[in-house]
PDB file of N, CA and C in Angstrom:
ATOM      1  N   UNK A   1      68.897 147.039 125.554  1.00  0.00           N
ATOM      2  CA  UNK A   1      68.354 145.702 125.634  1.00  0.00           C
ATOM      3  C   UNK A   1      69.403 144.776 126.240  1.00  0.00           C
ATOM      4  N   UNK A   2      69.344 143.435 127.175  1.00  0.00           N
ATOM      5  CA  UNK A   2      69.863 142.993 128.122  1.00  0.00           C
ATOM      6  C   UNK A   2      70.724 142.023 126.716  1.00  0.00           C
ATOM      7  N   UNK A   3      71.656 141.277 127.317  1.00  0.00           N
ATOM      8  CA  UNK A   3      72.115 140.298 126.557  1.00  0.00           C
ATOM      9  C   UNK A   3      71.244 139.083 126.509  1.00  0.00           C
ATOM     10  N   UNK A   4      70.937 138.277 124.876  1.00  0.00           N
ATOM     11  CA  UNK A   4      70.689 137.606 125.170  1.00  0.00           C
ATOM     12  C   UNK A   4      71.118 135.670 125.462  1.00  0.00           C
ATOM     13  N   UNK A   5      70.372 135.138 125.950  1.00  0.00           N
ATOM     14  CA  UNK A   5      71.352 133.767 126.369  1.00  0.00           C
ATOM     15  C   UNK A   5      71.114 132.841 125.022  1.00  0.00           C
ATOM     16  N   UNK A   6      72.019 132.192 125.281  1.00  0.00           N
ATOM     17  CA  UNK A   6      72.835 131.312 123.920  1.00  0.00           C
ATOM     18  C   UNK A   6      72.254 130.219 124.270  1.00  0.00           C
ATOM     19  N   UNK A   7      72.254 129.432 122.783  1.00  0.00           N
ATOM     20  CA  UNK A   7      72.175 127.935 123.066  1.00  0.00           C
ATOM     21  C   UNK A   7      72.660 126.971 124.164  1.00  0.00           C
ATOM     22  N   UNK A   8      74.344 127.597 124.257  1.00  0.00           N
ATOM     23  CA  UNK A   8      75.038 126.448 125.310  1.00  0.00           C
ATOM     24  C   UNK A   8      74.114 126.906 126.649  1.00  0.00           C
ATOM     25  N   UNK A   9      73.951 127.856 126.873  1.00  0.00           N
ATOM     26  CA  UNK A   9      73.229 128.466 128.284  1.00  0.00           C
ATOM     27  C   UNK A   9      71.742 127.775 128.141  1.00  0.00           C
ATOM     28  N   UNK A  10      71.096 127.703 127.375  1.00  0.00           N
ATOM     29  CA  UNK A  10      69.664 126.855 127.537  1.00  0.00           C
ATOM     30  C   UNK A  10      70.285 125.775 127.945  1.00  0.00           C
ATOM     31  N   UNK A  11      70.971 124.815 126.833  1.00  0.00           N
ATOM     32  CA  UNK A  11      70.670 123.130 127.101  1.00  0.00           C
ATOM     33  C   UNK A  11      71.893 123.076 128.886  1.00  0.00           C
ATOM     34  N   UNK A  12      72.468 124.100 129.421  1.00  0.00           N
ATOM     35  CA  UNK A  12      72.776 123.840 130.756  1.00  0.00           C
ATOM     36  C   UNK A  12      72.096 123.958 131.837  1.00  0.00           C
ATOM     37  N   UNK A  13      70.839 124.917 130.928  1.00  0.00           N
ATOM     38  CA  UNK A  13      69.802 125.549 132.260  1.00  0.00           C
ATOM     39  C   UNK A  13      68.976 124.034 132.256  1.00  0.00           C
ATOM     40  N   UNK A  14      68.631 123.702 130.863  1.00  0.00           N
ATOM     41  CA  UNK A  14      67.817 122.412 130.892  1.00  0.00           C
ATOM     42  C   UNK A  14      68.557 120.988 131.657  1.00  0.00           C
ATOM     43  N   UNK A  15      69.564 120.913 131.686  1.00  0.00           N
ATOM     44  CA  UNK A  15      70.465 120.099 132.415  1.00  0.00           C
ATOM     45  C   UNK A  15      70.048 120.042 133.926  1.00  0.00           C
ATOM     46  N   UNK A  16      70.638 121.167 134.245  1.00  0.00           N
ATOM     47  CA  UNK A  16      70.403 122.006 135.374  1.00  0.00           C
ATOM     48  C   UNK A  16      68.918 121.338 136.283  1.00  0.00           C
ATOM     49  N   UNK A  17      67.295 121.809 134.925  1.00  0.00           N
ATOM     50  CA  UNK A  17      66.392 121.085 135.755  1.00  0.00           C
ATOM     51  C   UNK A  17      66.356 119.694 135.768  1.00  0.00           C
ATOM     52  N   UNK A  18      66.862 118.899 135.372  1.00  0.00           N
ATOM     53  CA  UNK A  18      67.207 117.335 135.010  1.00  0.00           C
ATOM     54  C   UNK A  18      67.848 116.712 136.426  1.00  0.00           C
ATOM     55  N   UNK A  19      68.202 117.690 136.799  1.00  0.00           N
ATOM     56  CA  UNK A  19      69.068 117.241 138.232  1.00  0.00           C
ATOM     57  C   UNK A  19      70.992 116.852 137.607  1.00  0.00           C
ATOM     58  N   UNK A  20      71.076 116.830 136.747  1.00  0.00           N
ATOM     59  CA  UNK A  20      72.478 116.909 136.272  1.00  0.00           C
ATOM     60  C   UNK A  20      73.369 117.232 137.067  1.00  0.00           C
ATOM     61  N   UNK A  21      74.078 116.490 137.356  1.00  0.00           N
ATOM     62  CA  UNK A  21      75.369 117.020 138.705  1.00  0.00           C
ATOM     63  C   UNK A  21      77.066 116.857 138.317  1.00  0.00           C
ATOM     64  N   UNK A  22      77.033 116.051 137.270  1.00  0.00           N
ATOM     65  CA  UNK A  22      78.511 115.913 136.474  1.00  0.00           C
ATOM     66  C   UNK A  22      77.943 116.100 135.154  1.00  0.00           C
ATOM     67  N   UNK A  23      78.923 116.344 134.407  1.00  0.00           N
ATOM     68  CA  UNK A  23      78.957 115.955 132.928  1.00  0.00           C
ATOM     69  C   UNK A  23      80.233 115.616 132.273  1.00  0.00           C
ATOM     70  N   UNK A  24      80.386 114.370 131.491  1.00  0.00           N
ATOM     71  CA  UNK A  24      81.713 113.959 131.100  1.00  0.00           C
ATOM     72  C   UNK A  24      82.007 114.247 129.689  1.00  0.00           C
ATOM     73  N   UNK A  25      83.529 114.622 129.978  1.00  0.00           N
ATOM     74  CA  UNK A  25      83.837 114.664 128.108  1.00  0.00           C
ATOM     75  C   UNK A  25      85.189 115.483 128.024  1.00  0.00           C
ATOM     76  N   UNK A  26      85.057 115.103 126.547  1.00  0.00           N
ATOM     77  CA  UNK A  26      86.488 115.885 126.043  1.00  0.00           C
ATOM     78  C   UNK A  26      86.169 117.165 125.594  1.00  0.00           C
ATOM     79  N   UNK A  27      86.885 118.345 125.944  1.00  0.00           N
ATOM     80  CA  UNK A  27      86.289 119.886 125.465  1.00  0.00           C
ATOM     81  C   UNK A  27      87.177 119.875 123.930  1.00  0.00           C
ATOM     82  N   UNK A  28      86.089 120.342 123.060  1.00  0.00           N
ATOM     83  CA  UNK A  28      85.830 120.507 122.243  1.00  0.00           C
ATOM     84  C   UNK A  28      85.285 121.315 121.520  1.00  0.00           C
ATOM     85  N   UNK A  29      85.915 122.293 120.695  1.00  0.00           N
ATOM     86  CA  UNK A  29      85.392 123.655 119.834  1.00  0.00           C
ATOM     87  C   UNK A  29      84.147 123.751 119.193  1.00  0.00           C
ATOM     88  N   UNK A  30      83.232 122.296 119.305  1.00  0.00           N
ATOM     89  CA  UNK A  30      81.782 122.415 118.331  1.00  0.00           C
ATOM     90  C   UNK A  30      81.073 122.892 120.169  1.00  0.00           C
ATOM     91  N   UNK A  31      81.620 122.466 120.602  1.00  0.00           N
ATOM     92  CA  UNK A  31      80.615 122.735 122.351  1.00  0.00           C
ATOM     93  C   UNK A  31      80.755 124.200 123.176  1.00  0.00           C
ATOM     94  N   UNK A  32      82.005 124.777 122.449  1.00  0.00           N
ATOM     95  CA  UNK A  32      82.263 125.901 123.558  1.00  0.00           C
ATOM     96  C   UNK A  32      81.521 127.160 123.900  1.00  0.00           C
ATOM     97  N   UNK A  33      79.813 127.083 123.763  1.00  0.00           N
ATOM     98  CA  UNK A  33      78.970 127.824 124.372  1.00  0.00           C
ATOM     99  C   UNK A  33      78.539 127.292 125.201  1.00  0.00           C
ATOM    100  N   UNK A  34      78.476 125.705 125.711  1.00  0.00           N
ATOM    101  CA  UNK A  34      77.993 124.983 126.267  1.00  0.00           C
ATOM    102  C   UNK A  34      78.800 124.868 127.538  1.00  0.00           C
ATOM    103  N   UNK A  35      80.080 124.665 127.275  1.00  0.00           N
ATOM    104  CA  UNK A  35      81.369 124.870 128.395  1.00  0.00           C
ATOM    105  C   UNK A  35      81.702 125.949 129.186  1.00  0.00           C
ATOM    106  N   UNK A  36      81.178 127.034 128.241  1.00  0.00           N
ATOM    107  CA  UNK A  36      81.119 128.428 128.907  1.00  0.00           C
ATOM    108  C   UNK A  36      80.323 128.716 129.587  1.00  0.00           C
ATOM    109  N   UNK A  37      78.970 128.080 129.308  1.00  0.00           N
ATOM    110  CA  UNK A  37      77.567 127.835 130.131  1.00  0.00           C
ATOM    111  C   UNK A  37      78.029 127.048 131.712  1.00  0.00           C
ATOM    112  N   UNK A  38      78.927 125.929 130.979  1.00  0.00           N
ATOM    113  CA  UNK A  38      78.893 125.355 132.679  1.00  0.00           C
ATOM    114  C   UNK A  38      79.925 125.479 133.417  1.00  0.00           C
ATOM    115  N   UNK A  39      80.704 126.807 133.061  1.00  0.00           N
ATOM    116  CA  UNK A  39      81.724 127.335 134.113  1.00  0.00           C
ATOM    117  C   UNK A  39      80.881 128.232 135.329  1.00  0.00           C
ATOM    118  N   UNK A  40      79.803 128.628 134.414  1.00  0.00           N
ATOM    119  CA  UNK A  40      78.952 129.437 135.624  1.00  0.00           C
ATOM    120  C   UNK A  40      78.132 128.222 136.883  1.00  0.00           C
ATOM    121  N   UNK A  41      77.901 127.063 136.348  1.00  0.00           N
ATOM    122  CA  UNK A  41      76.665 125.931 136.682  1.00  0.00           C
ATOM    123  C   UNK A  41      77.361 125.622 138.096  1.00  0.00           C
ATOM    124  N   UNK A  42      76.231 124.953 138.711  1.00  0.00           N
ATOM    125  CA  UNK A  42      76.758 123.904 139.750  1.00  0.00           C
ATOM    126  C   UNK A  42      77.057 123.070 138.548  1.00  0.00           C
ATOM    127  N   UNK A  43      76.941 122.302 137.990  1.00  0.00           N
ATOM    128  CA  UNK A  43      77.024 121.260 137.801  1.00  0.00           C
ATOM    129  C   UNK A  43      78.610 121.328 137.369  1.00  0.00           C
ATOM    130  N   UNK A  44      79.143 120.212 138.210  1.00  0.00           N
ATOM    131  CA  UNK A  44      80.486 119.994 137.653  1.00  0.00           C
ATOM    132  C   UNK A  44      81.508 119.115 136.132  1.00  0.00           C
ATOM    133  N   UNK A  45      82.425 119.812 135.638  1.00  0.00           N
ATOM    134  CA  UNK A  45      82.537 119.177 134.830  1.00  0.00           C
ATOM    135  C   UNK A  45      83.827 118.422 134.714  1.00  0.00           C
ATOM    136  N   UNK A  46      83.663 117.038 134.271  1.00  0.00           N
ATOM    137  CA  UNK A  46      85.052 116.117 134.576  1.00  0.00           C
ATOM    138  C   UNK A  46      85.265 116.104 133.163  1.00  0.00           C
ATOM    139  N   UNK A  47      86.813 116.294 132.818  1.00  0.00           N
ATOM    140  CA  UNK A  47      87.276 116.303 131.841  1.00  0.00           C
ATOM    141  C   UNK A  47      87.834 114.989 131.049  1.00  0.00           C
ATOM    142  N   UNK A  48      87.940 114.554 130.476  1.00  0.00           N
ATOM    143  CA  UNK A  48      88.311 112.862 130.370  1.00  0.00           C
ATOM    144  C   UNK A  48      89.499 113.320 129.308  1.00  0.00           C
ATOM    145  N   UNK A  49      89.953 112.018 129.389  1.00  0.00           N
ATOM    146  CA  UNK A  49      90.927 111.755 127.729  1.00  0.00           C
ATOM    147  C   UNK A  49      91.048 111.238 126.736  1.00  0.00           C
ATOM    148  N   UNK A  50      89.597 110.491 126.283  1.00  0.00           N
ATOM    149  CA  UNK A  50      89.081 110.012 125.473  1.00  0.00           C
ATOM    150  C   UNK A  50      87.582 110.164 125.644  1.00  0.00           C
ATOM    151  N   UNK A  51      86.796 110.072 124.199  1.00  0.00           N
ATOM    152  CA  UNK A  51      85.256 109.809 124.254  1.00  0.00           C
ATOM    153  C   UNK A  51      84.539 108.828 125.109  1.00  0.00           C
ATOM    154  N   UNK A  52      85.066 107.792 124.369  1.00  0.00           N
ATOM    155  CA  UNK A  52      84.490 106.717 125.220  1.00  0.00           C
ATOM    156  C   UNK A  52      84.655 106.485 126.452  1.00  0.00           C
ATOM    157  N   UNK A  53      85.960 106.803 127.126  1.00  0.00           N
ATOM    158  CA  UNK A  53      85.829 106.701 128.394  1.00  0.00           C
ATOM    159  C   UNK A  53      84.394 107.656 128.972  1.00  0.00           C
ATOM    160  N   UNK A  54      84.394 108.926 128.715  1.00  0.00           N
ATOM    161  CA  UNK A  54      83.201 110.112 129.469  1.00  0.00           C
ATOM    162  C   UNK A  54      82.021 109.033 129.023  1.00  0.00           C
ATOM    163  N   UNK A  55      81.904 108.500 127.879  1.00  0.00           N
ATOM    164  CA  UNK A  55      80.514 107.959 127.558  1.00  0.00           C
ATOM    165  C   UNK A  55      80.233 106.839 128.623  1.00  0.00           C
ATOM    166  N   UNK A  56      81.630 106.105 129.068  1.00  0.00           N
ATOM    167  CA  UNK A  56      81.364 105.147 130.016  1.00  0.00           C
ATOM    168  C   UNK A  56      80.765 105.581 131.571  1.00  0.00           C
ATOM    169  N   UNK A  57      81.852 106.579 131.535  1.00  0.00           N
ATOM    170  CA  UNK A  57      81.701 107.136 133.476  1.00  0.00           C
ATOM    171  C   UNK A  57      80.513 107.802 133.111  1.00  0.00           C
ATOM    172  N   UNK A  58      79.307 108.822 132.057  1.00  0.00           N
ATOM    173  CA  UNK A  58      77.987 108.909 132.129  1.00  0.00           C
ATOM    174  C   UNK A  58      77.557 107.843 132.578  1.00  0.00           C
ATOM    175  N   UNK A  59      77.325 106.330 131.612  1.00  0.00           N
ATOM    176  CA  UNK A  59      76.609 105.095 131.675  1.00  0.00           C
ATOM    177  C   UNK A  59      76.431 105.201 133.281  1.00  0.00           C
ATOM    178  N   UNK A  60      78.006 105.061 133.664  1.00  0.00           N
ATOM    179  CA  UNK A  60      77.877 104.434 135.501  1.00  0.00           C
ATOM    180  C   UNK A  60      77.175 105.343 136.587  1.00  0.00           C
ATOM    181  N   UNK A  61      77.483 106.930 135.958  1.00  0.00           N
ATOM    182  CA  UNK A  61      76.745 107.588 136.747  1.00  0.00           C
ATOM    183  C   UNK A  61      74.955 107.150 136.609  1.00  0.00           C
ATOM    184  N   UNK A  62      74.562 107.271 135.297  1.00  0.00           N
ATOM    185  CA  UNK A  62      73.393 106.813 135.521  1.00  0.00           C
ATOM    186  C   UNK A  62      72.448 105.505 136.414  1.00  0.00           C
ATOM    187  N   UNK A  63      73.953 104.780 136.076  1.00  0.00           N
ATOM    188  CA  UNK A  63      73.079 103.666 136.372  1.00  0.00           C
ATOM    189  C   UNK A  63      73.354 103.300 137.735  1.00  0.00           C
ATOM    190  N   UNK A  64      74.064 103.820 138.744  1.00  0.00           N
ATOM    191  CA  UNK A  64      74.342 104.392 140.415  1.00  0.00           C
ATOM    192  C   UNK A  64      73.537 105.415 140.665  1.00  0.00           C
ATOM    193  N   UNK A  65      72.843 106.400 139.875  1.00  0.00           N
ATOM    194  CA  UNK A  65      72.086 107.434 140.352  1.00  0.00           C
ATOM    195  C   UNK A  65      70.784 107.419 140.261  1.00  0.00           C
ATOM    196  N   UNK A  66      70.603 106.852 139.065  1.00  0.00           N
ATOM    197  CA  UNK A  66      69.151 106.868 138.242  1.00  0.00           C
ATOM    198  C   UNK A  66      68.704 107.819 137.665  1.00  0.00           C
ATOM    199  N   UNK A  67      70.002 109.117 137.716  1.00  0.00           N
ATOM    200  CA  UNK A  67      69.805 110.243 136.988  1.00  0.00           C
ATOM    201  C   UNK A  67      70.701 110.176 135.769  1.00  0.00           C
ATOM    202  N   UNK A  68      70.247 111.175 134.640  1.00  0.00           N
ATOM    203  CA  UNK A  68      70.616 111.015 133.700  1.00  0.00           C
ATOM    204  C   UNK A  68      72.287 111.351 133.262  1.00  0.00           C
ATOM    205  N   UNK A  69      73.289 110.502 132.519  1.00  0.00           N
ATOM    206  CA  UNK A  69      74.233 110.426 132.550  1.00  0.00           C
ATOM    207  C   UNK A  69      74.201 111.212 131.505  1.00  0.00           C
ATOM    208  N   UNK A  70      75.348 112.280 131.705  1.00  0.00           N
ATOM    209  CA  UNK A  70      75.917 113.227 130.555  1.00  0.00           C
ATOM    210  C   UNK A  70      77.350 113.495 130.120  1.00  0.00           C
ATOM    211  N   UNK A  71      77.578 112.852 128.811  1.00  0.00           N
ATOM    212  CA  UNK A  71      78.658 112.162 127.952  1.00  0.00           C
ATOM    213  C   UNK A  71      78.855 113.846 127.045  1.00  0.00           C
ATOM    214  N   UNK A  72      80.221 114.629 126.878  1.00  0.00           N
ATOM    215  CA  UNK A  72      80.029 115.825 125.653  1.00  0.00           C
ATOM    216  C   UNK A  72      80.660 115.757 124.924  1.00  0.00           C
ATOM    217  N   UNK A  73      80.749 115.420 123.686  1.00  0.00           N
ATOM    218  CA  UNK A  73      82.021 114.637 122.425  1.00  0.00           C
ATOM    219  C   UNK A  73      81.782 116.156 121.189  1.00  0.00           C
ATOM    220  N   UNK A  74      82.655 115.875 120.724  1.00  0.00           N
ATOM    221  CA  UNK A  74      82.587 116.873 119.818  1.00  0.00           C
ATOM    222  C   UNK A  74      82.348 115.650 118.530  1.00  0.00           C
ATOM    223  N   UNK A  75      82.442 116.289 117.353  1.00  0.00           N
ATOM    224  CA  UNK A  75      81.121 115.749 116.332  1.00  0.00           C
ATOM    225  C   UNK A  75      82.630 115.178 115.666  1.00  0.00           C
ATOM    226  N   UNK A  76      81.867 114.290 114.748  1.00  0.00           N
ATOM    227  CA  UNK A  76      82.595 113.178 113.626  1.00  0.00           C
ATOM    228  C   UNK A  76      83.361 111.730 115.107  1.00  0.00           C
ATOM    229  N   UNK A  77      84.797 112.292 115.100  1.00  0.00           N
ATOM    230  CA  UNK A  77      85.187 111.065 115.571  1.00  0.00           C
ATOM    231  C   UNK A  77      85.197 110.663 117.387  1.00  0.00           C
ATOM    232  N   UNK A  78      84.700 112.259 117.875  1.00  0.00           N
ATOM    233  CA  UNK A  78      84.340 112.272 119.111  1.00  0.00           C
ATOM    234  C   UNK A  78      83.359 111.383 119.473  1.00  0.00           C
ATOM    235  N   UNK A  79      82.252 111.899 118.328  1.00  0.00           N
ATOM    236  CA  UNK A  79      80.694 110.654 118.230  1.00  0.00           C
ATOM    237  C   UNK A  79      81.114 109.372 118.132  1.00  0.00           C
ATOM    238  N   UNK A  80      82.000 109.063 117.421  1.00  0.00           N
ATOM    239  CA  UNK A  80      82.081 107.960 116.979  1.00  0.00           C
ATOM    240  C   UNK A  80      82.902 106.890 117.918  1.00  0.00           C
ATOM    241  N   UNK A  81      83.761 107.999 118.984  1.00  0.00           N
ATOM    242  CA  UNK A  81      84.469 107.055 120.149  1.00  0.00           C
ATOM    243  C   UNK A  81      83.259 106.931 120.826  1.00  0.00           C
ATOM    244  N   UNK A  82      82.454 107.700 121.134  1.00  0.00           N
ATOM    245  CA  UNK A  82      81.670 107.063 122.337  1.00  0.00           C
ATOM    246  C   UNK A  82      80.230 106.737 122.034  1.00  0.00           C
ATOM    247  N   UNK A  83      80.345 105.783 120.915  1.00  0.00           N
ATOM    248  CA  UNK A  83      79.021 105.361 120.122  1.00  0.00           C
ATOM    249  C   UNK A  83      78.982 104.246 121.149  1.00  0.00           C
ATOM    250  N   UNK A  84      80.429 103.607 121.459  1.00  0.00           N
ATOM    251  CA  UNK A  84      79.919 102.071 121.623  1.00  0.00           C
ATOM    252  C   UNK A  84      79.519 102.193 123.131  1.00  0.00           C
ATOM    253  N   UNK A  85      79.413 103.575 124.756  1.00  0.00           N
ATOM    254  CA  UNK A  85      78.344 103.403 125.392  1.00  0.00           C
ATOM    255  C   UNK A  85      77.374 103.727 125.173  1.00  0.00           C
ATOM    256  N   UNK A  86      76.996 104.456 124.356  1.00  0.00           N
ATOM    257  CA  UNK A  86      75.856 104.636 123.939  1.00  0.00           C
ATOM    258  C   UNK A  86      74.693 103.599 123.634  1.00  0.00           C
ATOM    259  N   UNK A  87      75.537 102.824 122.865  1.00  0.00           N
ATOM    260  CA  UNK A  87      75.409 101.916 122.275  1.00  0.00           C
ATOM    261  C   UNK A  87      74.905 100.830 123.548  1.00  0.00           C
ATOM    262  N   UNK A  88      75.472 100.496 124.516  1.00  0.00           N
ATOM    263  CA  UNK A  88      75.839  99.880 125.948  1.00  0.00           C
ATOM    264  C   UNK A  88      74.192 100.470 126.544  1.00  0.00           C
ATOM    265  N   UNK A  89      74.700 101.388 126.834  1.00  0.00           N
ATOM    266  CA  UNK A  89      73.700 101.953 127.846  1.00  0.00           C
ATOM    267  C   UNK A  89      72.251 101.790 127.015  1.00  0.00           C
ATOM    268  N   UNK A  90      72.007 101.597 125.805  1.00  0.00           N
ATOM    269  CA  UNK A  90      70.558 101.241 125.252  1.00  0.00           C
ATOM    270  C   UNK A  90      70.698  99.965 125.250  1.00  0.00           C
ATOM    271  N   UNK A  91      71.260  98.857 125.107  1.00  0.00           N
ATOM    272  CA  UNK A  91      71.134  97.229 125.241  1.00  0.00           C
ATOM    273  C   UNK A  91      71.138  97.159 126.693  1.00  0.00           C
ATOM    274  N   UNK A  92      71.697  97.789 127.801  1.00  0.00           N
ATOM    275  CA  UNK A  92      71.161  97.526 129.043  1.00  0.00           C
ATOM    276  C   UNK A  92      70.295  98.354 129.279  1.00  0.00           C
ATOM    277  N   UNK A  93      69.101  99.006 128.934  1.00  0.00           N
ATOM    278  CA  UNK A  93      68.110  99.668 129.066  1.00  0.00           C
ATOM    279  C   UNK A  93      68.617 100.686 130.331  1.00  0.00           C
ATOM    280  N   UNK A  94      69.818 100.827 130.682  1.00  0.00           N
ATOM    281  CA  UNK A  94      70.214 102.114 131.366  1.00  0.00           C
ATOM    282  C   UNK A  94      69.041 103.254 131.047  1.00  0.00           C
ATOM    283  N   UNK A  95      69.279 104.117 132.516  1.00  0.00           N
ATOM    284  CA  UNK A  95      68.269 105.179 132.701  1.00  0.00           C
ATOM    285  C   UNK A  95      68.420 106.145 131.357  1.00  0.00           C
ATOM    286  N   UNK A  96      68.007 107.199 130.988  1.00  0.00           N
ATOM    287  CA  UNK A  96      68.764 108.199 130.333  1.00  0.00           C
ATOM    288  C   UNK A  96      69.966 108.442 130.012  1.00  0.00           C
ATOM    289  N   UNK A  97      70.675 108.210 129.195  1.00  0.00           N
ATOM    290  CA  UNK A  97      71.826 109.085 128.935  1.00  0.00           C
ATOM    291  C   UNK A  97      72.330 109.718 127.936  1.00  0.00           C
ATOM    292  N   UNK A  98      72.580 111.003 128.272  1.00  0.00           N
ATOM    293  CA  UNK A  98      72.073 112.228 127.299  1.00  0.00           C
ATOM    294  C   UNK A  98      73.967 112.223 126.664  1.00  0.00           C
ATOM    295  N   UNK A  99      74.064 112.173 125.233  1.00  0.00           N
ATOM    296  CA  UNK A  99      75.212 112.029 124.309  1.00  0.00           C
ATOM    297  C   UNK A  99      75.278 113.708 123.549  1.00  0.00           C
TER     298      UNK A  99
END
């Protein structure tokens, strides 16, 4: 029986049909099926040095592209740096952006 594909490999394939062309963030051990997923992807990945910054450069991608901006934080204080674009990008009714 073939191998089968992992979570991180769906939500990149689903990316993937989204038109997704960057994704920002700090790598992080709650994500690393997801990272491993997008070493294979076109889609490229920019590494940042803080949360909030990736949550910001998503916002801008979205809102220069009209495609959906993708922010990847790892959980507790990762979430919690990049609450406040999140936060941003829903008070300016920004396109999508996937946290």
């Amino acid at each position: 029986m073939g191998a089968e594909r992992t979570a991180g490999a769906a939500i990149v394939a689903q990316l993937e049909r989204l038109g997704v062309r960057r994704a920002y963030g700090v790598p992080g051990e709650s994500y690393l099926e997801v990272l491993d997923a997008l070493h294979d992807s076109p889609i490229e990945t920019v590494v940042c040095r803080q949360e909030g910054g990736a949550g910001f450069m998503a916002l801008a991608e979205a809102r220069l592209t009209g495609r959906p901006g993708v922010a990847m934080v790892t959980r507790g204080p990762g979430a919690a740096n990049a609450a406040i674009a999140v936060h941003t990008a829903w008070q300016d009714a920004t396109p999508p952006t996937l946290v």
